[in-house]
Protein backbone atom coordinates (compact mmCIF):
# COMPACT_ATOMS: atom_id res chain seq x y z
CA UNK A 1 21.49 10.64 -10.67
CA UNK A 2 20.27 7.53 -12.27
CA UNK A 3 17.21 7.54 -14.17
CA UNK A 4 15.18 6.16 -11.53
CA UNK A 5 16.09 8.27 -9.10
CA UNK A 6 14.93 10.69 -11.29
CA UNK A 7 11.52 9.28 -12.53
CA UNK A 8 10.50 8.60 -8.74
CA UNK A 9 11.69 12.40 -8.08
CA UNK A 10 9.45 13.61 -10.65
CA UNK A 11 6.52 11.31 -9.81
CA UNK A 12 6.25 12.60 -6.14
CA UNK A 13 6.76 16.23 -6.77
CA UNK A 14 4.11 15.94 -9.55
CA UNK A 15 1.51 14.14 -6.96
CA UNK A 16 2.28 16.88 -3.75
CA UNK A 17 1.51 19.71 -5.84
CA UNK A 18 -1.52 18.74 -7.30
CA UNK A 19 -4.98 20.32 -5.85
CA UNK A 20 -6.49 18.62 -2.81
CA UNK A 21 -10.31 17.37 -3.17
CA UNK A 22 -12.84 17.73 -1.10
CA UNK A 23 -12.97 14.06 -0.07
CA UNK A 24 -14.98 13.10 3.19
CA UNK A 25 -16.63 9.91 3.92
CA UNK A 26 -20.14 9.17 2.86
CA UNK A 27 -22.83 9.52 5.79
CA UNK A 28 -24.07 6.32 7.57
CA UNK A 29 -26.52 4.35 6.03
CA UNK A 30 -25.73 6.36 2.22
CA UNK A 31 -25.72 3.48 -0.75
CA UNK A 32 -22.51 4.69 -1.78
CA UNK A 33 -19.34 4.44 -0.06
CA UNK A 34 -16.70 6.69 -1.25
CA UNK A 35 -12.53 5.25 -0.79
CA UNK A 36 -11.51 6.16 2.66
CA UNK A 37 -8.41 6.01 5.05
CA UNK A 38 -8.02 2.39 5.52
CA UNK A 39 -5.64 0.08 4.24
CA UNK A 40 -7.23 -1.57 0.84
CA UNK A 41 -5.18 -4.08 -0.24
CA UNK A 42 -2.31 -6.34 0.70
CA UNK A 43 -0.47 -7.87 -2.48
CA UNK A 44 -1.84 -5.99 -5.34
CA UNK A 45 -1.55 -2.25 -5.52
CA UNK A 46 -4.30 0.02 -5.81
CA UNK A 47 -4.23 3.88 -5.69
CA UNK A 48 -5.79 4.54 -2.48
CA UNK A 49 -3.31 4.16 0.77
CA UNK A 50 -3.93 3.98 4.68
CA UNK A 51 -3.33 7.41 6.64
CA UNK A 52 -4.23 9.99 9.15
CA UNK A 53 -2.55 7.89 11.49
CA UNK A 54 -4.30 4.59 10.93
CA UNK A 55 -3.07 1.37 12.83
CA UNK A 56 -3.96 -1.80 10.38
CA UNK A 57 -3.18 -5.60 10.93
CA UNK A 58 -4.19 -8.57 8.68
CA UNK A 59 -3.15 -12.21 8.21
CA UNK A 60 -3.82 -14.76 5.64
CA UNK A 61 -3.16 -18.22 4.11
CA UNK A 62 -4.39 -20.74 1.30
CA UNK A 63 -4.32 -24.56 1.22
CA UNK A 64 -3.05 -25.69 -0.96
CA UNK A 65 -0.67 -22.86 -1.61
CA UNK A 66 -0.67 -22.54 -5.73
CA UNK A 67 2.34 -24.80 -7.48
CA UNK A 68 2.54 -27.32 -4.29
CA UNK A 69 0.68 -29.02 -2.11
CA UNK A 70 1.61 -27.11 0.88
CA UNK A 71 0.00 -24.86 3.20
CA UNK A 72 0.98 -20.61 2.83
CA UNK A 73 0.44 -17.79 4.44
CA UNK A 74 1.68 -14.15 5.31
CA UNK A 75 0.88 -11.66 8.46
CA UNK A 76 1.25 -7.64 7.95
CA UNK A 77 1.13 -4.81 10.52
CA UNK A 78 1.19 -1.30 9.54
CA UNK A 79 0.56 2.73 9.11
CA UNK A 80 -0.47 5.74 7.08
CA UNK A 81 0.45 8.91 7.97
CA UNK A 82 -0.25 12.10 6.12
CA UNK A 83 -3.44 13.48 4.52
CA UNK A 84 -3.61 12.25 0.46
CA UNK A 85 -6.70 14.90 0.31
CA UNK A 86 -4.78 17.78 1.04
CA UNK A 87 -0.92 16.59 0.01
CA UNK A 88 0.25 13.00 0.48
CA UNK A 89 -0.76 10.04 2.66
CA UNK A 90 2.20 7.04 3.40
CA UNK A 91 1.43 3.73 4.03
CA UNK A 92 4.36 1.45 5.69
CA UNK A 93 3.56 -2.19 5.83
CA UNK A 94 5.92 -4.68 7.57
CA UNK A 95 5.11 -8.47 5.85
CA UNK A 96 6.16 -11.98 7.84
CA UNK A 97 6.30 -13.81 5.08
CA UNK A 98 6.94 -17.23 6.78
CA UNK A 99 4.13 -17.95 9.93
CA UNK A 100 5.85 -21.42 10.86
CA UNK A 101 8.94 -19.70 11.59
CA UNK A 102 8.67 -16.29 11.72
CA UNK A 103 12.01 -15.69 10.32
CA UNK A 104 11.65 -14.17 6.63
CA UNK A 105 10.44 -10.46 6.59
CA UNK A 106 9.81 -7.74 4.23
CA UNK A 107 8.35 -3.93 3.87
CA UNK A 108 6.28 -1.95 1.51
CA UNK A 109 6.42 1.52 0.84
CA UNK A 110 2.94 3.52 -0.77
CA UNK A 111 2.71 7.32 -1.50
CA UNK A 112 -1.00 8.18 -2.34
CA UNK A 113 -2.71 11.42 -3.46
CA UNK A 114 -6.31 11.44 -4.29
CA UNK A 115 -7.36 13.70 -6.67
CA UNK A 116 -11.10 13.29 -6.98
CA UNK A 117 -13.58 12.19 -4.64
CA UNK A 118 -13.23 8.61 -6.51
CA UNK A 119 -10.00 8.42 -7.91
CA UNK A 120 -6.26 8.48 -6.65
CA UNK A 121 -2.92 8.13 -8.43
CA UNK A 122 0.20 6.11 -5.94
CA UNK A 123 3.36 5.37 -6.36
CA UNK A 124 5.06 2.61 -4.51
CA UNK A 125 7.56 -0.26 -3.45
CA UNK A 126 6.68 -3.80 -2.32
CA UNK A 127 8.70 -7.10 -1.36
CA UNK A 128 11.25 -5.50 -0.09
CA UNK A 129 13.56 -7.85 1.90
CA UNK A 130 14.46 -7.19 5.38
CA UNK A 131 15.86 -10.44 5.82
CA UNK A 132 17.46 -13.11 3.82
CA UNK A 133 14.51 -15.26 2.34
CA UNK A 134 11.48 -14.86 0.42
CA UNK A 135 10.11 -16.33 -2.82
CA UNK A 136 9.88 -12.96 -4.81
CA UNK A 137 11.92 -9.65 -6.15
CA UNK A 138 11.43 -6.30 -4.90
CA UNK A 139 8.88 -4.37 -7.49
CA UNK A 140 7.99 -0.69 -7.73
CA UNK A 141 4.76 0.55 -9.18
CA UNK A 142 2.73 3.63 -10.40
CA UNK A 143 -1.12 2.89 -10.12
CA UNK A 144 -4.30 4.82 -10.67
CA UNK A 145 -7.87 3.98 -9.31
């Protein structure tokens, strides 16, 4: 087993047997909002993940993209399953990273336990090809928020 293997191995056993929180969202109308469910961020990795069976979709684009004068943007659709309060939540995000031809696609992969009301600890893979393509490498993470 390869020492990744074996880092990642230890990383999620660590995170499922850790003690669940008592985590709820914050009442209507409360000045605080405590992290919740929902997908939080697309391209750089915080702790928190989407789950209990959350649907999300976003798109997005910038003109001038940065090192060239063109137009860029990418699309995502994805889930989270689990419960991060009580064990883990997964987020799966599938990424079309080309919206003038819809031909270059990728996935990321995001295990999340929270182990306070406001903080969490994930683990996690992004830009990972599906198809030939793409203007960056595959990169795994470990993240706390």
């Amino acid at each position: 087993m390869n020492l990744r293997k074996i880092l990642l191995t230890s990383v999620f056993a660590i995170l499922a047997a850790l003690p669940g929180s008592s985590l709820h969202a914050a009442e209507p109308g409360a000045s605080v909002y405590l992290p919740n469910m929902h997908g939080k961020s697309l391209t750089t990795p915080v702790a928190w993940g989407a789950s209990n069976n959350v649907v999300f979709v976003g798109i997005g684009g910038n003109y001038p993209s940065p090192y060239t004068s063109d137009a860029d943007g990418a699309a995502v659709a994805g889930f989270g399953v689990g419960d991060p309060v009580k064990n883990l939540g997964l987020q799966v995000a599938l990424v079309s990273l080309d919206l003038t031809e819809w031909k270059e696609y990728s996935m990321s992969l995001h295990l999340s336990r929270n182990l306070t009301k406001t903080t969490a600890v994930g683990v996690g893979a992004e830009s990972i090809m599906l198809t030939s393509g793409g203007d960056s490498d595959k990169s795994y993470y470990i993240v706390f928020s």
